[in-house]
Protein backbone atom coordinates (compact mmCIF):
# COMPACT_ATOMS: atom_id res chain seq x y z
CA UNK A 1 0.00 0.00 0.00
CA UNK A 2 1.13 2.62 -0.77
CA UNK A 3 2.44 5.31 1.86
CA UNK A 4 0.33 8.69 2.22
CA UNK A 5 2.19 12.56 1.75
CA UNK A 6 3.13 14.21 4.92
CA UNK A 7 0.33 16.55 5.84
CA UNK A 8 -2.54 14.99 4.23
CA UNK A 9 -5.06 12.78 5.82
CA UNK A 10 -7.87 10.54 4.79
CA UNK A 11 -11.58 11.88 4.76
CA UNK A 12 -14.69 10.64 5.71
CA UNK A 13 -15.40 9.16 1.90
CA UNK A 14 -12.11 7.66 2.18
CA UNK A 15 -11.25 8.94 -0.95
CA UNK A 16 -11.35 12.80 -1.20
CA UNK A 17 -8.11 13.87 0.60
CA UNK A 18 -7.60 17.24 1.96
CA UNK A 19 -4.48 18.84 3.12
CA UNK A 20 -3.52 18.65 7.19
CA UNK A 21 -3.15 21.55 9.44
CA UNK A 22 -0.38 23.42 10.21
CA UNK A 23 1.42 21.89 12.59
CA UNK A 24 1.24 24.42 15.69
CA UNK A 25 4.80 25.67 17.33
CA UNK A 26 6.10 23.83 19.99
CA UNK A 27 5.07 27.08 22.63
CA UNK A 28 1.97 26.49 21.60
CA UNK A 29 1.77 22.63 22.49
CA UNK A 30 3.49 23.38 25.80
CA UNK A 31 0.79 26.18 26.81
CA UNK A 32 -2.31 24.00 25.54
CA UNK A 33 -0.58 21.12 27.73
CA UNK A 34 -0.57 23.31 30.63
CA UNK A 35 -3.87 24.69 30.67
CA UNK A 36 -5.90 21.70 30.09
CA UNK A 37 -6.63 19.78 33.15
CA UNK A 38 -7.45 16.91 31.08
CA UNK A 39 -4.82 16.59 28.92
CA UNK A 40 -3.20 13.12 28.50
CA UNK A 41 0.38 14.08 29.35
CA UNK A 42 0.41 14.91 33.27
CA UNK A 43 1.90 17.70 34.70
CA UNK A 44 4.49 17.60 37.68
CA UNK A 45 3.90 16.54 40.54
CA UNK A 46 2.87 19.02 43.67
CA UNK A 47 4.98 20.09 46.26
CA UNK A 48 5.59 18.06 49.49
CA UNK A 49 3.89 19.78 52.43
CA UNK A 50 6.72 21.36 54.60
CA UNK A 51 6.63 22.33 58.45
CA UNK A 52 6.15 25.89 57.24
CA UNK A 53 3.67 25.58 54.83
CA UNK A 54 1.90 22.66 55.51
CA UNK A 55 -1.76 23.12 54.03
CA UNK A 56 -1.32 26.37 52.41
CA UNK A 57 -1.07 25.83 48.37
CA UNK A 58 2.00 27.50 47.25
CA UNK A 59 1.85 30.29 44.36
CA UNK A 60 2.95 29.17 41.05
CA UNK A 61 5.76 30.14 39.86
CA UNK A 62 7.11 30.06 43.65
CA UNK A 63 10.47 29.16 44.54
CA UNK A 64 11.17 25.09 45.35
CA UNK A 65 10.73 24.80 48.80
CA UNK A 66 13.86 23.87 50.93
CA UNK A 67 13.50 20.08 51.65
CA UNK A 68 12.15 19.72 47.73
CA UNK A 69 14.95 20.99 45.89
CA UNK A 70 14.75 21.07 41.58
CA UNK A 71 10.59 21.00 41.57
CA UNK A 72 8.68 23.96 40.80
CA UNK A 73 5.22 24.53 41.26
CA UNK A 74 3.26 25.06 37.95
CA UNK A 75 0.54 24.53 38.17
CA UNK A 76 -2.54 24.66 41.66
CA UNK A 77 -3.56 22.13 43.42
CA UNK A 78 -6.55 19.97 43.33
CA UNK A 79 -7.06 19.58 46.90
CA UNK A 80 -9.37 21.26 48.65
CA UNK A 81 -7.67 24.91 50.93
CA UNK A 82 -8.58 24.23 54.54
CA UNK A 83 -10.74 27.64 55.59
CA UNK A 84 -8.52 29.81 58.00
CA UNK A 85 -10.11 30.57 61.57
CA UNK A 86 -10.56 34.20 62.54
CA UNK A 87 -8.79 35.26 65.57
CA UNK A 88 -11.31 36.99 67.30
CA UNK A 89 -10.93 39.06 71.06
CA UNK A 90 -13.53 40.22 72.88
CA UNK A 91 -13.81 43.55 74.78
CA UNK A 92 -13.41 44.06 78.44
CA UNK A 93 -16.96 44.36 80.07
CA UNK A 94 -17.83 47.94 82.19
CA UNK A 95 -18.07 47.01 85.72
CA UNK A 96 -18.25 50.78 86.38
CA UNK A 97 -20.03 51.34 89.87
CA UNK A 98 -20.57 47.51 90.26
CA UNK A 99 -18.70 46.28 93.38
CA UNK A 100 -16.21 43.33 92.56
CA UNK A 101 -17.29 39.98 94.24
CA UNK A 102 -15.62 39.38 97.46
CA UNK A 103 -13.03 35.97 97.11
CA UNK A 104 -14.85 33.21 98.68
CA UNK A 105 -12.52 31.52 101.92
CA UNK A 106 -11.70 28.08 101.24
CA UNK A 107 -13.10 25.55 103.42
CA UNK A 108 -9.90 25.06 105.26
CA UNK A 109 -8.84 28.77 105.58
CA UNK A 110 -12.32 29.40 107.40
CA UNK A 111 -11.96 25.95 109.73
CA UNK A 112 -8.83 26.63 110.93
CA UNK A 113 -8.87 30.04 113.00
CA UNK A 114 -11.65 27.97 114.37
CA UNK A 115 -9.88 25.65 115.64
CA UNK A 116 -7.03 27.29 116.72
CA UNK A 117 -9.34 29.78 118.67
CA UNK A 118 -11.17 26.30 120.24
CA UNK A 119 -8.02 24.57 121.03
CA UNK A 120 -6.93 28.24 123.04
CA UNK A 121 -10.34 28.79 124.52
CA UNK A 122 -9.73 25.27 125.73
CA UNK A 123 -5.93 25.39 127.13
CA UNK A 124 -7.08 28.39 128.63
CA UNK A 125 -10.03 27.04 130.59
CA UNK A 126 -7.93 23.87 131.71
CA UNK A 127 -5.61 26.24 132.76
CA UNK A 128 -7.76 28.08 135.13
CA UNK A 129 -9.35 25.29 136.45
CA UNK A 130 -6.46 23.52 137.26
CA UNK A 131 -5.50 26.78 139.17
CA UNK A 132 -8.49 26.77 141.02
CA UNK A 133 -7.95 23.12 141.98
CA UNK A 134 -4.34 24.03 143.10
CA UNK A 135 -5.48 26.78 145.37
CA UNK A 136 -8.41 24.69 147.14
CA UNK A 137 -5.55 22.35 147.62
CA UNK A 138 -2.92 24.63 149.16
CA UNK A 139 -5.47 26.41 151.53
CA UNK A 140 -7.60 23.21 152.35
CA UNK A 141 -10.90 24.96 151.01
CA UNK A 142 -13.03 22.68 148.95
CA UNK A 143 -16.49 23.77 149.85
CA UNK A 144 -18.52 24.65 147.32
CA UNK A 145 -18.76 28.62 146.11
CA UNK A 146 -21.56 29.29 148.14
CA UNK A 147 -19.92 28.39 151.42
CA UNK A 148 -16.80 30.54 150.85
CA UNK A 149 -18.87 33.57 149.65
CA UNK A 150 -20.78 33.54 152.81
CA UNK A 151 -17.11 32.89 154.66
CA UNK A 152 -15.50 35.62 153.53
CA UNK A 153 -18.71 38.09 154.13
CA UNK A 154 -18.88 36.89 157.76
CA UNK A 155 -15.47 38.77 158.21
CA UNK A 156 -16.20 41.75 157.24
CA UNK A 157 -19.60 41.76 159.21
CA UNK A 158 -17.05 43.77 162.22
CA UNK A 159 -17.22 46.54 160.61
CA UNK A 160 -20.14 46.86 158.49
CA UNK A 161 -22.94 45.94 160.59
CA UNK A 162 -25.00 47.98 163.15
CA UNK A 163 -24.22 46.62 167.00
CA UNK A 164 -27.69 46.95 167.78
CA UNK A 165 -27.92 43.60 165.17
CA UNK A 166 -24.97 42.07 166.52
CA UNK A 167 -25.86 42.49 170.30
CA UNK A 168 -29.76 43.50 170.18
CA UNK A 169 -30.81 45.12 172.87
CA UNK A 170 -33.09 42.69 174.51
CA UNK A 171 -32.64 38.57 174.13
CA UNK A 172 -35.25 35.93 174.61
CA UNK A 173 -34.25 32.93 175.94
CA UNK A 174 -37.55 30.48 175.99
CA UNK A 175 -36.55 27.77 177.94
CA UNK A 176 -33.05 28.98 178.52
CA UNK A 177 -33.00 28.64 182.57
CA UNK A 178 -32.49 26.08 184.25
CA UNK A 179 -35.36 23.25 184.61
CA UNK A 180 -36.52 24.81 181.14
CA UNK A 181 -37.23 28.02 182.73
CA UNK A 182 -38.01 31.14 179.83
CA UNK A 183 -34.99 33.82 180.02
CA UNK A 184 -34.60 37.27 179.01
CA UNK A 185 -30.96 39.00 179.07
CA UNK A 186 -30.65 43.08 178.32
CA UNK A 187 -27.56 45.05 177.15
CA UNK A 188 -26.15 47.02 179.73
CA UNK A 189 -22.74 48.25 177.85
CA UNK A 190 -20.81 47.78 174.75
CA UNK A 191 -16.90 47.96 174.53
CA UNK A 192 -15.35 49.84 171.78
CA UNK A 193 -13.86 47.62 169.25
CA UNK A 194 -10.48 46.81 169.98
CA UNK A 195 -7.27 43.75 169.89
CA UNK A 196 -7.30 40.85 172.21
CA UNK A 197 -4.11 42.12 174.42
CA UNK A 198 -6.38 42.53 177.26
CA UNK A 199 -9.28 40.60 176.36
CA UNK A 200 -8.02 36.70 177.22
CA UNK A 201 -5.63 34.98 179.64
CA UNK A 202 -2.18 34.37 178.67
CA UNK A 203 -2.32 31.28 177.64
CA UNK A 204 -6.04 31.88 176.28
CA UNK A 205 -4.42 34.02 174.25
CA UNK A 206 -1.39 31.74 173.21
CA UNK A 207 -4.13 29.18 172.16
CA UNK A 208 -5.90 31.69 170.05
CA UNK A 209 -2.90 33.19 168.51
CA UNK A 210 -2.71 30.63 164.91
CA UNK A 211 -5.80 32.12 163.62
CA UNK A 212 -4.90 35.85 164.44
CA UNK A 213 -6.71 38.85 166.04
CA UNK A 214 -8.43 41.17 163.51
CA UNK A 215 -11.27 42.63 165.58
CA UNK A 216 -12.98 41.95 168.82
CA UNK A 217 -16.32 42.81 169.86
CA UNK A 218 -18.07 42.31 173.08
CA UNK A 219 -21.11 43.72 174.79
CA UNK A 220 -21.99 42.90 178.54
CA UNK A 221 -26.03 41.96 179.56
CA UNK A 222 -27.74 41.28 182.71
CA UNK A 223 -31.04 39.16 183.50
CA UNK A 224 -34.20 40.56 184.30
CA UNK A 225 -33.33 40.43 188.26
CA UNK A 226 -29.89 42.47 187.59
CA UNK A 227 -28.31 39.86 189.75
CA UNK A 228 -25.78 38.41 187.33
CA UNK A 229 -23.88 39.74 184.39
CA UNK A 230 -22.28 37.82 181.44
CA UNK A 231 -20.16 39.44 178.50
CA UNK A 232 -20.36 38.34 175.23
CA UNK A 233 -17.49 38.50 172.61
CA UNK A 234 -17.04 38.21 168.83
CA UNK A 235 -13.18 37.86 168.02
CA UNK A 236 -12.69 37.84 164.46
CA UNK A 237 -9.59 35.86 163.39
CA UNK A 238 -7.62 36.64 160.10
CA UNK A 239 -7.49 32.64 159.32
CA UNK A 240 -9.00 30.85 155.93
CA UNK A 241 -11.46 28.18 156.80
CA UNK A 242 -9.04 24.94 157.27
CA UNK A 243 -7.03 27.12 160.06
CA UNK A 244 -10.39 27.64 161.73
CA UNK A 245 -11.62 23.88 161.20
CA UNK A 246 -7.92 23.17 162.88
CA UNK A 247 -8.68 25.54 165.45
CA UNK A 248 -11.96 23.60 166.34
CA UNK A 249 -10.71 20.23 166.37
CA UNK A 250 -7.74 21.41 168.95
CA UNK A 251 -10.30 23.12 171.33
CA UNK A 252 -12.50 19.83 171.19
CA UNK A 253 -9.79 16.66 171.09
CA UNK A 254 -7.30 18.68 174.32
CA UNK A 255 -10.71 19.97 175.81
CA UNK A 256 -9.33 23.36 175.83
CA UNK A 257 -12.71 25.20 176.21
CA UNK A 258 -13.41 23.13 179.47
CA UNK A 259 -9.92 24.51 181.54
CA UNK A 260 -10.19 27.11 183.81
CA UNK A 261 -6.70 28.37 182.89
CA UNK A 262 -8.21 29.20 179.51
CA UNK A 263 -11.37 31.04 180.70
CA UNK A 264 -12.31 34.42 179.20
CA UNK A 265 -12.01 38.03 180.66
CA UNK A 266 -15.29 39.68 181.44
CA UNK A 267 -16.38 43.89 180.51
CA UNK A 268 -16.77 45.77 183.27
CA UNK A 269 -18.64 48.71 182.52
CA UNK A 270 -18.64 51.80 184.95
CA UNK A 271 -21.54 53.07 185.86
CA UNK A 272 -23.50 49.62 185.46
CA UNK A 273 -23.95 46.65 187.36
CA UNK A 274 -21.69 45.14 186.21
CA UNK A 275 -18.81 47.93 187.44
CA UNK A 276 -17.26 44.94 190.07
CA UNK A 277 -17.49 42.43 187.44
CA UNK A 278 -13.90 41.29 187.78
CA UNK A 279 -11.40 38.01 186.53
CA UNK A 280 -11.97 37.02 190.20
CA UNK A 281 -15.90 36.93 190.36
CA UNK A 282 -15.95 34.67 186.99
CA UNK A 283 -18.22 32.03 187.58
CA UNK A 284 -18.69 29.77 184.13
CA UNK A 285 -17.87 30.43 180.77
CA UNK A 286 -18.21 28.83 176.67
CA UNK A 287 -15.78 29.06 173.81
CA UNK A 288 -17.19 28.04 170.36
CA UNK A 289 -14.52 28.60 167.27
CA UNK A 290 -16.67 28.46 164.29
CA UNK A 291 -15.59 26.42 161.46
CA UNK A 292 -17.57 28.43 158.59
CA UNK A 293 -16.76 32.12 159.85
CA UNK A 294 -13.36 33.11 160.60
CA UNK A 295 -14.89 34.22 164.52
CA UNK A 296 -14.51 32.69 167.61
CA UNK A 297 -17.78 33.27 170.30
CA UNK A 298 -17.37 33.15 173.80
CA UNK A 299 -19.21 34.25 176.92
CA UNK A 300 -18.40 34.43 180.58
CA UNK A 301 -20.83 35.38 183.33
CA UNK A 302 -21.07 36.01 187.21
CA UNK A 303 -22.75 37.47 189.90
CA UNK A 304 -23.36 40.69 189.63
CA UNK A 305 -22.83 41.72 193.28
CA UNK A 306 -18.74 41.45 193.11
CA UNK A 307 -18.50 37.99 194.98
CA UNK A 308 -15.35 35.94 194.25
CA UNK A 309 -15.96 32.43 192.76
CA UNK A 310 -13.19 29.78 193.79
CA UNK A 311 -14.34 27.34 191.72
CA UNK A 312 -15.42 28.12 188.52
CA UNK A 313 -17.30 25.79 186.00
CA UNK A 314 -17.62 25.36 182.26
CA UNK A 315 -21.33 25.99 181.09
CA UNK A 316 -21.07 22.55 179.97
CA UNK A 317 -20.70 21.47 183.32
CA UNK A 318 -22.90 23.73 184.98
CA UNK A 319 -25.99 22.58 182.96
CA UNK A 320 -25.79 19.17 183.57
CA UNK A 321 -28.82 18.02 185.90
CA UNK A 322 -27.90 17.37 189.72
CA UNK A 323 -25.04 19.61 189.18
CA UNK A 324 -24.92 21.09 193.23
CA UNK A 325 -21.75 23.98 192.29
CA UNK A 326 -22.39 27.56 193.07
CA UNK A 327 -22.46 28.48 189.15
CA UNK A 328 -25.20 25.43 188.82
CA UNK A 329 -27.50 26.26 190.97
CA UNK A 330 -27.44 29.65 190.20
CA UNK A 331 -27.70 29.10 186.33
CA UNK A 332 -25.27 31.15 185.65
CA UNK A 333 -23.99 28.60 183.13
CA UNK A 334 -27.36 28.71 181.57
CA UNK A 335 -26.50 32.38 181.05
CA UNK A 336 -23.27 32.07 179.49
CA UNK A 337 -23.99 29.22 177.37
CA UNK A 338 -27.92 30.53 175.99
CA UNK A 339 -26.47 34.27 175.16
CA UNK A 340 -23.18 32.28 173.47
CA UNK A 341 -25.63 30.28 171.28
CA UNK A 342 -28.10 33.18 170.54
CA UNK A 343 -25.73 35.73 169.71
CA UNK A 344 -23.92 33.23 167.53
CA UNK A 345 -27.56 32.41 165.33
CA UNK A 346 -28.12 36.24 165.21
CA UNK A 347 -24.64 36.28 163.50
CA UNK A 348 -25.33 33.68 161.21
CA UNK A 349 -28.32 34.71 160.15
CA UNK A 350 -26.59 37.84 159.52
CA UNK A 351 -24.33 36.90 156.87
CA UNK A 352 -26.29 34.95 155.41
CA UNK A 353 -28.21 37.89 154.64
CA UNK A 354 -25.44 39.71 153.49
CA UNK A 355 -24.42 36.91 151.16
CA UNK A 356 -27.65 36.43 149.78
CA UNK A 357 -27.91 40.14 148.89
CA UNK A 358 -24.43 40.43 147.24
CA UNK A 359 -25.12 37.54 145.27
């Protein structure tokens, strides 16, 4: 068969033949290549995705990138450009004339003054309580509140009370005599308040001297025939309750209230009748140290006409039935001991009063 001309190709009859195109210039080719995405002959290949660019589709015509030396990019890329995400910043709000929220304690910063302040309130009470315990133990005193209250009033009562409360004028003594007979005792002088030099036998005195002399008080009645006179005395000690309650046992277990070495001294008032009323005409006599007061009562009596007594009895004593002694029959212990014990519940009564009100 033979072989067709350059430039001419067969037409659709087959046998009319027409001359080819121009063949185009080799630009041309190169820029039709290029531009059609469909064209047989494939471009090259993209650009590998560096650590600086990694999504962003280079420009063409850009310079290789550095780990993908001798390719450039010619032509775009098919894949799809991931969107970029505004940056966006918001304003700052107005919190003009709004006051800022106060910071909220944590649980722990709150609990723990707490229980710091606890744990001190707690030292602190332990602390004063075992003070309190310590004292009662050094001075002996473990009565309840109360009872020292209405101790420490009673010595004061010296000099705060009116005399006519602490010796009244006039005592009743129902069933004070002897045999049960009524008595009735008046004042007839009061001493001015002054120390116990004078006031007790030496060794009276000596005895009385651990508990101290603050004050003494004493007043001197009569009975209703003005035949016999009997003093009555308040000595307030300066001693805390367990020197008093020492006090009292002594006097009781060595019977020191019952010796007539120990007795008393009387008031003799001038101008009364009990002027002659002397150590020599004491006839009987009580001593009661009170356990809660710091006072000691006593109370001596005798005849009233100045007559000597040689043997002289404790009330005790005196009191007892079939007693036959001068001071028995004449009931002069009767006086000593039912003034003593009257004068003594009118004090008693009297601070509790006074502790009552200053509570």
């Amino acid at each position: 068969m033979p072989q067709r001309p350059a430039g001419v190709s067969e037409g659709a009859s087959g046998g009319d033949r027409e001359p080819s195109a121009r063949p185009a210039p080799e630009s041309r080719r190169l820029a039709d290549v290029r531009s059609d995405p469909h064209a047989g002959t494939p471009g090259p290949p993209p650009p590998v995705a560096t650590a600086r660019f990694p999504d962003a589709p280079p420009a063409v015509g850009a310079a290789p990138a550095a780990d993908t030396p001798g390719i450039v990019e010619t032509t775009a890329r098919l894949r799809p450009v991931q969107p970029v995400r505004p940056f966006v910043t918001l304003a700052q709000p107005d919190t003009r004339g709004v006051e800022p929220p106060r910071p909220r304690l944590h649980l722990g910063a709150r609990v723990r003054p707490r229980v710091a302040a606890s744990a001190a309130c707690l030292v602190l009470g332990l602390g004063l309580i075992g003070g309190a315990v310590t004292g009662s133990w050094l001075t002996g005193d473990d009565s309840p509140d109360g009872a020292r209250g209405a101790y420490a009033v009673a010595g004061t009562l010296w000099h705060s009370v009116p005399v006519d409360r602490l010796f009244p004028p006039t005592v009743n003594g129902p069933g004070a005599g002897p045999g049960g007979a009524d008595r009735i005792w008046t004042r007839i002088a009061v001493a001015p308040d002054s120390g116990c030099t004078d006031a007790f036998d030496p060794l009276l005195r000596k005895a009385l001297a651990p508990v101290g002399c603050l004050r003494l008080l004493r007043a001197t009645y009569t009975d209703a025939t003005s035949s016999q006179v009997t003093t009555v005395g308040l000595l307030f000690t300066r001693a805390d309750a367990a020197a008093m309650g020492a006090l009292a046992s002594r006097f009781k277990d060595e019977g020191l209230d019952r010796r007539t070495d120990l007795m008393p001294r009387p008031y003799a008032a001038e101008g009364t009748v009990a002027a002659g009323f002397g150590d020599a005409q004491r006839a009987s006599w009580t001593i009661s140290v009170l356990t809660d007061a710091p006072v000691v009562v006593y109370a001596v009596s005798g005849f009233a006409d100045g007559r000597t007594v040689t043997e002289p009895e404790p009330a005790e004593s005196a009191m007892k039935t079939g007693a036959t002694t001068a001071p028995a029959q004449a009931g002069l212990g009767n006086d000593a001991a039912g003034l003593a014990d009257r004068i003594e519940a009118a004090l008693r009564k009297t601070f509790t009063s006074a502790t009552e009100r200053s509570s």
